[in-house]
Every structure is written in C-alpha cells, then in structure tokens.
Protein backbone atom coordinates (compact mmCIF):
# COMPACT_ATOMS: atom_id res chain seq x y z
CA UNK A 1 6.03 -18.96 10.92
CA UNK A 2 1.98 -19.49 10.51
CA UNK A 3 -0.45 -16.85 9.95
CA UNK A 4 -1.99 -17.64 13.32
CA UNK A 5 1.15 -16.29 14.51
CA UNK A 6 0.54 -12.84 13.02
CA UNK A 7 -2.78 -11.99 12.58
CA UNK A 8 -5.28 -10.04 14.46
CA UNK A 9 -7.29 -12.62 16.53
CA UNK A 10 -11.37 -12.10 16.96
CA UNK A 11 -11.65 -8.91 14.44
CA UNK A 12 -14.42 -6.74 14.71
CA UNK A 13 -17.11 -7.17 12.22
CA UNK A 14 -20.74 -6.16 10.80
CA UNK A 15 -23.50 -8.13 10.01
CA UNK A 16 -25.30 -8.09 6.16
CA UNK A 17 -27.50 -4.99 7.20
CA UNK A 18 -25.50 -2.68 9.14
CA UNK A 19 -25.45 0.00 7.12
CA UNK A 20 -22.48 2.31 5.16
CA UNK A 21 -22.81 4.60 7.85
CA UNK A 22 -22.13 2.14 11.18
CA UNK A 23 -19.41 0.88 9.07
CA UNK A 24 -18.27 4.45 8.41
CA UNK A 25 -18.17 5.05 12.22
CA UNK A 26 -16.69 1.45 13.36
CA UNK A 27 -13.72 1.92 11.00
CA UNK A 28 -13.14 5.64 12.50
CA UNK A 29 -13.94 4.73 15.85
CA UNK A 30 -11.42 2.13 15.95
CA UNK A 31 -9.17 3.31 13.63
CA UNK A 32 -8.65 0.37 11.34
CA UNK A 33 -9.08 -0.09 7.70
CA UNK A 34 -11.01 -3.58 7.34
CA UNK A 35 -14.46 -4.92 8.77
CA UNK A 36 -15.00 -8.72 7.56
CA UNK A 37 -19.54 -8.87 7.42
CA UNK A 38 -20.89 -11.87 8.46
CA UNK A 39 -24.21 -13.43 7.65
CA UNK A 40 -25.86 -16.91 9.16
CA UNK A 41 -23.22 -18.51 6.57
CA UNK A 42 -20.62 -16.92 8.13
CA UNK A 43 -18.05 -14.68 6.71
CA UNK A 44 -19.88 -13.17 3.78
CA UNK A 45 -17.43 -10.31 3.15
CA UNK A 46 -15.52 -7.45 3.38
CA UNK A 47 -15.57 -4.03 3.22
CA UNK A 48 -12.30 -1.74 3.24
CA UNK A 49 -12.05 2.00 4.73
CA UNK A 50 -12.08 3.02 0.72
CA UNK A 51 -14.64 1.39 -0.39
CA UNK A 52 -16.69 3.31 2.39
CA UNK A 53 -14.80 6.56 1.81
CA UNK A 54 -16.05 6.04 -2.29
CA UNK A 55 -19.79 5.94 -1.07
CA UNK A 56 -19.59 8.74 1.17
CA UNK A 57 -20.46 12.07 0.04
CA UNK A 58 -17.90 14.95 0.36
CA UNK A 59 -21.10 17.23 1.40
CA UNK A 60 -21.84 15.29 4.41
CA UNK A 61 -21.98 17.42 7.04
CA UNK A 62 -21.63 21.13 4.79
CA UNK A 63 -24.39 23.40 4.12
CA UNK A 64 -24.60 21.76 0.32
CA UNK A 65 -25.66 18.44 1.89
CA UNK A 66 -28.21 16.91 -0.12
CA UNK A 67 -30.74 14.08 0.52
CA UNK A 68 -29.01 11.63 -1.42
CA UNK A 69 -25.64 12.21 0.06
CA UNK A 70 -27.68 11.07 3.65
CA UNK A 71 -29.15 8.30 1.85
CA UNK A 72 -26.33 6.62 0.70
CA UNK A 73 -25.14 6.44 4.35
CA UNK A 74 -28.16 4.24 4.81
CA UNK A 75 -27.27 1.72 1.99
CA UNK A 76 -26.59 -1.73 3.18
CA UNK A 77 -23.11 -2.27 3.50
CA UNK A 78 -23.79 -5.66 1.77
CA UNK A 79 -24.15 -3.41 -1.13
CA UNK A 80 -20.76 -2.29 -1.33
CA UNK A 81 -18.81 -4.66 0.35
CA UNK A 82 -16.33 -7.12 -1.88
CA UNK A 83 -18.07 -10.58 -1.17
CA UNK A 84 -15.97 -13.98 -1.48
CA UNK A 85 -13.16 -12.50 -0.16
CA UNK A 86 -9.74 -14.23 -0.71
CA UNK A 87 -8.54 -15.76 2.78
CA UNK A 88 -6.24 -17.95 4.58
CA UNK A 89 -6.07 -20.34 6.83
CA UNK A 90 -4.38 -19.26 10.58
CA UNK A 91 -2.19 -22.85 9.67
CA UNK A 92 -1.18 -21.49 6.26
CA UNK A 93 2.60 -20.05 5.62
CA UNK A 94 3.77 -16.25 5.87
CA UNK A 95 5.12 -16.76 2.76
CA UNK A 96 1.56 -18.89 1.78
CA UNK A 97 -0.26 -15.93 2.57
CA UNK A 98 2.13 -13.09 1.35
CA UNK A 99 2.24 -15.11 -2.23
CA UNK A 100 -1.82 -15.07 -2.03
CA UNK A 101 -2.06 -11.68 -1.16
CA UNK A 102 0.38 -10.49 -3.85
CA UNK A 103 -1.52 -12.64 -6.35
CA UNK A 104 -5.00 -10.93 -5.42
CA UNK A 105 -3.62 -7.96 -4.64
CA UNK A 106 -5.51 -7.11 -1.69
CA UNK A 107 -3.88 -5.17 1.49
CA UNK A 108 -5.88 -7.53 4.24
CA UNK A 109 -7.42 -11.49 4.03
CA UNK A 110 -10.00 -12.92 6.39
CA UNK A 111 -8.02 -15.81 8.01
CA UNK A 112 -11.09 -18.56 8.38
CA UNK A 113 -10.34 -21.72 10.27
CA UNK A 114 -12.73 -24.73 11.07
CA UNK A 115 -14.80 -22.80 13.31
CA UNK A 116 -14.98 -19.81 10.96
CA UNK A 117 -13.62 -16.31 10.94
CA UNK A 118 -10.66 -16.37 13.28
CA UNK A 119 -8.88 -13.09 12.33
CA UNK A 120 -7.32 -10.68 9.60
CA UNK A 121 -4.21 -10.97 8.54
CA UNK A 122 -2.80 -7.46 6.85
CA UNK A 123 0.05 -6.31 4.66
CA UNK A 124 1.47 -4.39 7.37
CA UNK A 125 1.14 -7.72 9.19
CA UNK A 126 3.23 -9.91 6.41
CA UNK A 127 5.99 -7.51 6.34
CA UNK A 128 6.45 -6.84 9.73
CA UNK A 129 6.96 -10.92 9.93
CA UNK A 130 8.86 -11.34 6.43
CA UNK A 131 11.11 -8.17 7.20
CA UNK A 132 12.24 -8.31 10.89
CA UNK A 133 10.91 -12.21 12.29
CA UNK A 134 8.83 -10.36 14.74
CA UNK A 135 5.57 -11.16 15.47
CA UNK A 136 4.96 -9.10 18.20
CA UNK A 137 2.16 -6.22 17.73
C-alpha cells in the first residue's frame, strides 16, 4: 500500500504571512490539527494545532486580556511554524512512512510529489492502514 493511498489529498494551507490568529481559526473552523504554509518555494512549513494553542494567550477573550495577549495573535505564523518539515513522497511505503514518522516523531508529514504539496499523511492515517488494510476515510 502507498501513501497516496492514504493520505488527505489537496490539504488546506496558509501562506508565510497569515497570521497566528487565521491559523487559530482555520484549524478550529475545520477541525483539524495540521496546516502545511507555503511560500513562492513551495511548502515552507508547518504549523500544528499546539504549536498555535502555545502562542495563544489563556486571557483571550476574559476581562484580564492584555495587549500583548492580542498581539501575539498577530505574529506571523512563519514565526512559529516548524520549517523543513519531514515528508514523504505519495509513492513511498506505509511502512516507509510509518518508519519515518516514528523516527522524527511527528504525528502528521507533508506528502510532496513532483508538482509539490500533494497532501498530509497522519498517524491516525498509518494506523488505520497498518492495523485494519483499510484505506477508506
């Protein structure tokens, strides 16, 4: 089984200077823990649902917000995101890409084929395959 076969085809993503915030509100909005960011190179990066949730201010929103806390939303996201991220090709192995994920030990890799970002491929993803053979969504 290839990784084409189980990963998320087309992700949604952010470009360099979207900011913590849109990121904040395109993971909750669609209710997904990964957005690759992509530059005029490409993929560039990617930010996780916790590496937002670190930036983000617990007084957001609460009578103790303070200007900071509202000024960290408008940070960069290329700022926090994890750049170089580890991918995969869509014609690699499950068991390619579930031995490359273990050795990075990340929960979600960019799959990047000749014409760039085709996907994500997830941990959820590789077991679901390696556990039951299905690759059905």
């Amino acid at each position: 089984m290839l990784v084409r076969d189980i990963m998320t085809p087309g992700p949604v993503t952010v470009p360099l200077d979207a900011s913590v915030d849109d990121a904040r509100r395109l993971l909750e909005e669609h209710g997904f823990h990964h957005l690759p960011v992509v530059g005029p190179a490409g993929l560039e990066g990617i930010v996780s649902d916790r590496d937002v949730l670190r930036y983000v201010s617990p007084f957001l929103d609460t009578p103790s917000e303070r200007d900071r806390d509202l000024y960290t939303l408008r940070r960069p996201i290329h700022q926090i995101m994890t750049r170089q991220p580890v991918t995969v090709s869509p014609d690699d192995t499950v068991r390619v890409a579930a031995a490359e994920m273990l050795r990075a030990d990340v929960g979600c890799m960019p799959v990047v084929g000749v014409a760039g970002l085709a996907g994500l491929v997830t941990r959820k993803d590789l077991l679901r395959a390696l556990i039951t053979g299905d690759t059905a969504r």
